[in-house]
N, C-alpha and C. Protein backbone atom coordinates (compact mmCIF):
# COMPACT_ATOMS: atom_id res chain seq x y z
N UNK A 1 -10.40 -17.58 1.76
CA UNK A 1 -10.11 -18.60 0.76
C UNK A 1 -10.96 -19.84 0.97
N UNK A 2 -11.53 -19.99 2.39
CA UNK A 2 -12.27 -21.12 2.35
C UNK A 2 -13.85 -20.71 1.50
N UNK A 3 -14.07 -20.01 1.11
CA UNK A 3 -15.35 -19.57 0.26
C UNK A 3 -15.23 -20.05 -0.98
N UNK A 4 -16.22 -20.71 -1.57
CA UNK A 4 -15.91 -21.58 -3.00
C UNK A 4 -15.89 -20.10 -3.76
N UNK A 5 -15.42 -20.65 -5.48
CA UNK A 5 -14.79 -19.25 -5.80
C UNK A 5 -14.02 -18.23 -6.00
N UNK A 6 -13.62 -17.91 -4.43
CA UNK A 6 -12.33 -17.39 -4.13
C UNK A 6 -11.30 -17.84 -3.74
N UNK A 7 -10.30 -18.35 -4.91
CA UNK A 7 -9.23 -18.64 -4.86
C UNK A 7 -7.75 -17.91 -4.18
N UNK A 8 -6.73 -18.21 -4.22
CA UNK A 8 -5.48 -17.52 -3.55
C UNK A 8 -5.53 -16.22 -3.88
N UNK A 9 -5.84 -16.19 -5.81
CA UNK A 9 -5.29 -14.97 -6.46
C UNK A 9 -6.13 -13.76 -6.05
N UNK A 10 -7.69 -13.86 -5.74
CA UNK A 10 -8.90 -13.41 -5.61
C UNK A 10 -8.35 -12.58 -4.27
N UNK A 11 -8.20 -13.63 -3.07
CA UNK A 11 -7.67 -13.54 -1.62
C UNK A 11 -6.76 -12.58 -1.42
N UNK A 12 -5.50 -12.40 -2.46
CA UNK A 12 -4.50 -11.98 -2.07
C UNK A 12 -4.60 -10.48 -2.83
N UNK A 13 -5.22 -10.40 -4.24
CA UNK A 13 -5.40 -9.22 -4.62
C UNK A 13 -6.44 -8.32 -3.97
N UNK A 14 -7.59 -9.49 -3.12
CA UNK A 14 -8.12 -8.07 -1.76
C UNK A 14 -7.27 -7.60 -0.93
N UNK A 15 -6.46 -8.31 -0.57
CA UNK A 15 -5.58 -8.24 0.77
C UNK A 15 -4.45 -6.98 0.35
N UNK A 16 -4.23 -7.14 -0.72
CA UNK A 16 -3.02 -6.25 -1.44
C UNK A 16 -3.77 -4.96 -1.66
N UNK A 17 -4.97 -5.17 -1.73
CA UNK A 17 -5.37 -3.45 -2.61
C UNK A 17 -6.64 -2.33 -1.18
N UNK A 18 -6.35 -3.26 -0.56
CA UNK A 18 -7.27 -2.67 0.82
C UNK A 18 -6.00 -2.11 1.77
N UNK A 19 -4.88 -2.98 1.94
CA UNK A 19 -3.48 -2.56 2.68
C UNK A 19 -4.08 -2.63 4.19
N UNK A 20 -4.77 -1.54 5.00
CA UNK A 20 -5.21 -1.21 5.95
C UNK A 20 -6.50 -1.18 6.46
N UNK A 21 -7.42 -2.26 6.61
CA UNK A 21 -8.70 -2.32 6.92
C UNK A 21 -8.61 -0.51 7.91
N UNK A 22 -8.13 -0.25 8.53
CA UNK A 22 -8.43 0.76 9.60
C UNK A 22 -8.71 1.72 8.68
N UNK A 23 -8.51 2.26 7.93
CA UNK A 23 -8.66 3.09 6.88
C UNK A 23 -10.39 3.17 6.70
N UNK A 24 -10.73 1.91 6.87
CA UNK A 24 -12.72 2.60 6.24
C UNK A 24 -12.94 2.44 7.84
N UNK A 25 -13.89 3.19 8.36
CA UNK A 25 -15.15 2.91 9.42
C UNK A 25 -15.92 2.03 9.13
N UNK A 26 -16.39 1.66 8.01
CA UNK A 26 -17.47 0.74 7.85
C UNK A 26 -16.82 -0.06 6.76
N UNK A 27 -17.48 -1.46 6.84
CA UNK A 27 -17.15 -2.21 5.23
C UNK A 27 -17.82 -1.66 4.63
N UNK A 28 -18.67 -0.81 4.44
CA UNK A 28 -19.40 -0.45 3.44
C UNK A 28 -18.72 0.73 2.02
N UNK A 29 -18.05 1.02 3.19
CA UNK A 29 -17.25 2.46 2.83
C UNK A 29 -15.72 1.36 1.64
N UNK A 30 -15.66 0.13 1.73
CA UNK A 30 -14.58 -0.58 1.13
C UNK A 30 -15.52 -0.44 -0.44
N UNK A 31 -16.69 -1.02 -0.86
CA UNK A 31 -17.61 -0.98 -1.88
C UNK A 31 -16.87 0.49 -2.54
N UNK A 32 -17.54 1.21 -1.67
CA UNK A 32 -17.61 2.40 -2.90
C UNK A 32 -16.23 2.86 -3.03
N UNK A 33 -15.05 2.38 -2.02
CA UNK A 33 -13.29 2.33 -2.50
C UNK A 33 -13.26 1.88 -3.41
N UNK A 34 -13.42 0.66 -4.11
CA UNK A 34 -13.47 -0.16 -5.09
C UNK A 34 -14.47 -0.03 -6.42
N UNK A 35 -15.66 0.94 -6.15
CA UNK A 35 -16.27 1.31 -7.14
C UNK A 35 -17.35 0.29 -7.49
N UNK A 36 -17.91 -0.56 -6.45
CA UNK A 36 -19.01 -1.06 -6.49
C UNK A 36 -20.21 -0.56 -6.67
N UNK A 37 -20.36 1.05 -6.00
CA UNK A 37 -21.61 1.34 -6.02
C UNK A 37 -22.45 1.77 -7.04
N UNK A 38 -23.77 2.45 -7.59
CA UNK A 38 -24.05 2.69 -8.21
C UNK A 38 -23.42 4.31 -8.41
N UNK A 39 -23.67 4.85 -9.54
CA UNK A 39 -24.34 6.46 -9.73
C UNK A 39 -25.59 7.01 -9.37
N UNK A 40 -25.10 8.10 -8.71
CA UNK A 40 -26.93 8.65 -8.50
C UNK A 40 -26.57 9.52 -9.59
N UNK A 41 -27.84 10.03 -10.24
CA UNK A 41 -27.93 10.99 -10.73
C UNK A 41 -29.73 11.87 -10.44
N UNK A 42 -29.25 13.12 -9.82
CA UNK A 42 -30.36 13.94 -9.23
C UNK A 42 -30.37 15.20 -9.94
N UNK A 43 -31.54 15.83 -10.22
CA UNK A 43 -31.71 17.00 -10.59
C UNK A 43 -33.88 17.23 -10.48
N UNK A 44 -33.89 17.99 -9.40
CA UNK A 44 -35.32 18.38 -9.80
C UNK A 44 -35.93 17.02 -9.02
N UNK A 45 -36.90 16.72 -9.95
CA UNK A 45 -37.77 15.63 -9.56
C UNK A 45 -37.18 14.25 -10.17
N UNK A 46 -36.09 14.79 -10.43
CA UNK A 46 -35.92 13.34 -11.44
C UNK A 46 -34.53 12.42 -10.30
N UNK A 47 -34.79 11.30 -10.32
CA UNK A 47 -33.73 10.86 -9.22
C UNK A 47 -33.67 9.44 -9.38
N UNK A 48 -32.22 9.00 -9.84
CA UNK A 48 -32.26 7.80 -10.15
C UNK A 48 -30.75 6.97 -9.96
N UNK A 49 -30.87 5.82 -9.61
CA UNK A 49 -29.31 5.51 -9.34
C UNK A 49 -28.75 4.43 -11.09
N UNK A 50 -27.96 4.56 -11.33
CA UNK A 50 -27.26 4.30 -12.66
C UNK A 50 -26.68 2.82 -12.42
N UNK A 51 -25.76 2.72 -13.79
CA UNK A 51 -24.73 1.97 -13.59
C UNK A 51 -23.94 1.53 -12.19
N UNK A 52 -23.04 0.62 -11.78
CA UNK A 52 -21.73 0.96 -10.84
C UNK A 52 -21.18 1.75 -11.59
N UNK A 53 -20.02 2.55 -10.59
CA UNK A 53 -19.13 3.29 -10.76
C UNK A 53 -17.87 3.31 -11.58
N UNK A 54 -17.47 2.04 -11.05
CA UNK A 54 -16.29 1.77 -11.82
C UNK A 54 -15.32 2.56 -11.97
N UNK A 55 -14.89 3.22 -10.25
CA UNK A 55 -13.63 3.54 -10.10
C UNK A 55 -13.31 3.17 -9.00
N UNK A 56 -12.32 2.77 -9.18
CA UNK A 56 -11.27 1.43 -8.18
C UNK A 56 -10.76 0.81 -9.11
N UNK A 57 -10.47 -0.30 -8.44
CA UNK A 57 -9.62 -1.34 -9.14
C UNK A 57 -10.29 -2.22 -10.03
N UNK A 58 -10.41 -1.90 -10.83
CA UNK A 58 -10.82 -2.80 -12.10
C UNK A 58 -10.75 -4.46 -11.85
N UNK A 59 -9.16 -4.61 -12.07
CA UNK A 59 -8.92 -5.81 -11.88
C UNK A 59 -9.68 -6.58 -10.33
N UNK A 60 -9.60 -5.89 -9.47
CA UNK A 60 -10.22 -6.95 -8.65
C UNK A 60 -11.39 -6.81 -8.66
N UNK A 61 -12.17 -5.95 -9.05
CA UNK A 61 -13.65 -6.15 -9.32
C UNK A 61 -13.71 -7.31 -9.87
N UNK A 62 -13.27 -7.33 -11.10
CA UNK A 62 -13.54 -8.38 -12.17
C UNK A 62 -13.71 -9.83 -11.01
N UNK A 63 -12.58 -10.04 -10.29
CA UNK A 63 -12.26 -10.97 -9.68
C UNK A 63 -13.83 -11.20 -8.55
N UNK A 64 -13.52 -10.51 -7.97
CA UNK A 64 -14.75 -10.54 -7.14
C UNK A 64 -16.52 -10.89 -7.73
N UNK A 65 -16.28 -10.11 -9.10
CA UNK A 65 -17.31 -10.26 -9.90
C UNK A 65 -17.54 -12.09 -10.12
N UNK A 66 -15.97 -12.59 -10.40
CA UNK A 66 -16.32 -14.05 -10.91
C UNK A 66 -16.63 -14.61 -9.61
N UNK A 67 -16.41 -14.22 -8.49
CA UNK A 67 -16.31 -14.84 -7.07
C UNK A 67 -17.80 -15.01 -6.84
N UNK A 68 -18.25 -13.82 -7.20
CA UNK A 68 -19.88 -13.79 -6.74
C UNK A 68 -20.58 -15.15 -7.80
N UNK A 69 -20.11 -15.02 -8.79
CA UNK A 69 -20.93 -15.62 -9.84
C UNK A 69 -20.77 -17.38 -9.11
N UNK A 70 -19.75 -17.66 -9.16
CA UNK A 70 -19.13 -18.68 -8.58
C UNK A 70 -20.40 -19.45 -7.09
N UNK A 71 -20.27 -17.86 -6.37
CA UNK A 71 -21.33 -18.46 -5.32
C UNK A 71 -22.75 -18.21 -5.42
N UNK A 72 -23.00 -17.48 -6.22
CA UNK A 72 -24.91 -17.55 -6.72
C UNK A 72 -25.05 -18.91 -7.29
N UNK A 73 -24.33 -18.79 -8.92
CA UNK A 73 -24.66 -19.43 -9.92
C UNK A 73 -24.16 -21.08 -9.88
N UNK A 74 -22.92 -21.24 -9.38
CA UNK A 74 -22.57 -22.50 -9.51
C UNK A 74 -22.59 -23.34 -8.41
N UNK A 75 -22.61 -22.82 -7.12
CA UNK A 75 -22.29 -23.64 -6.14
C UNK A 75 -23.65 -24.33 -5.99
N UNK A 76 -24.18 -25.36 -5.06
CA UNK A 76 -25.10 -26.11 -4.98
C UNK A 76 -25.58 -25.35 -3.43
N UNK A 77 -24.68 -25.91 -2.43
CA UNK A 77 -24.77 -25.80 -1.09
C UNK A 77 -25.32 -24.95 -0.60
N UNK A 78 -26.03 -24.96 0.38
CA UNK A 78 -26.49 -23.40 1.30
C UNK A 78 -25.40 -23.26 2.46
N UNK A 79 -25.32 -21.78 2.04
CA UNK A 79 -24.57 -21.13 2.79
C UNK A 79 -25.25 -19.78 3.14
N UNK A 80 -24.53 -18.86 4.22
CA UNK A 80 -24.71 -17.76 4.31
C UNK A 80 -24.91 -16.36 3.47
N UNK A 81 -23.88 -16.72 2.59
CA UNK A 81 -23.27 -15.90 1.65
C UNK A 81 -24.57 -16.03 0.60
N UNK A 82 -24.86 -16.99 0.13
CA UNK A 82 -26.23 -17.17 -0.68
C UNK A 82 -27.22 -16.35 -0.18
């Protein structure tokens, strides 16, 4: 919550929809829980990654989505996260 952006609601609907960090080996493996990643699509010579997925939780994507925007687009400050 101290990250500009992410507010309580943002905070608490990660916290609610992950339940058990022990559950992934990697954070990486949380992304594609949530349906961050892209599509591959392969056949032959042809090989290309798509859209995100967009299966998970909708709703907190969205959230996260404004979170990011929040820290690219609006914030001023340098940070890490930038």
């Amino acid at each position: 919550m101290s990250i500009p952006g992410v507010a309580a609601i943002t905070a608490t609907s990660f916290t609610a929809a992950i339940e058990d960090p022990a559950n992934f080996k990697k954070s990486r493996s949380v992304g594609v829980w949530l349906g961050l990643t892209t599509r591959r699509y392969q056949t032959g010579e042809v090989d290309y990654d798509g859209h995100i997925s967009g299966r998970g939780d909708a709703h907190l994507r969205g959230l996260l989505y404004e979170a990011v925007t929040v820290i690219l687009a609006r914030t001023h400050a340098d940070s890490d996260l930038r």
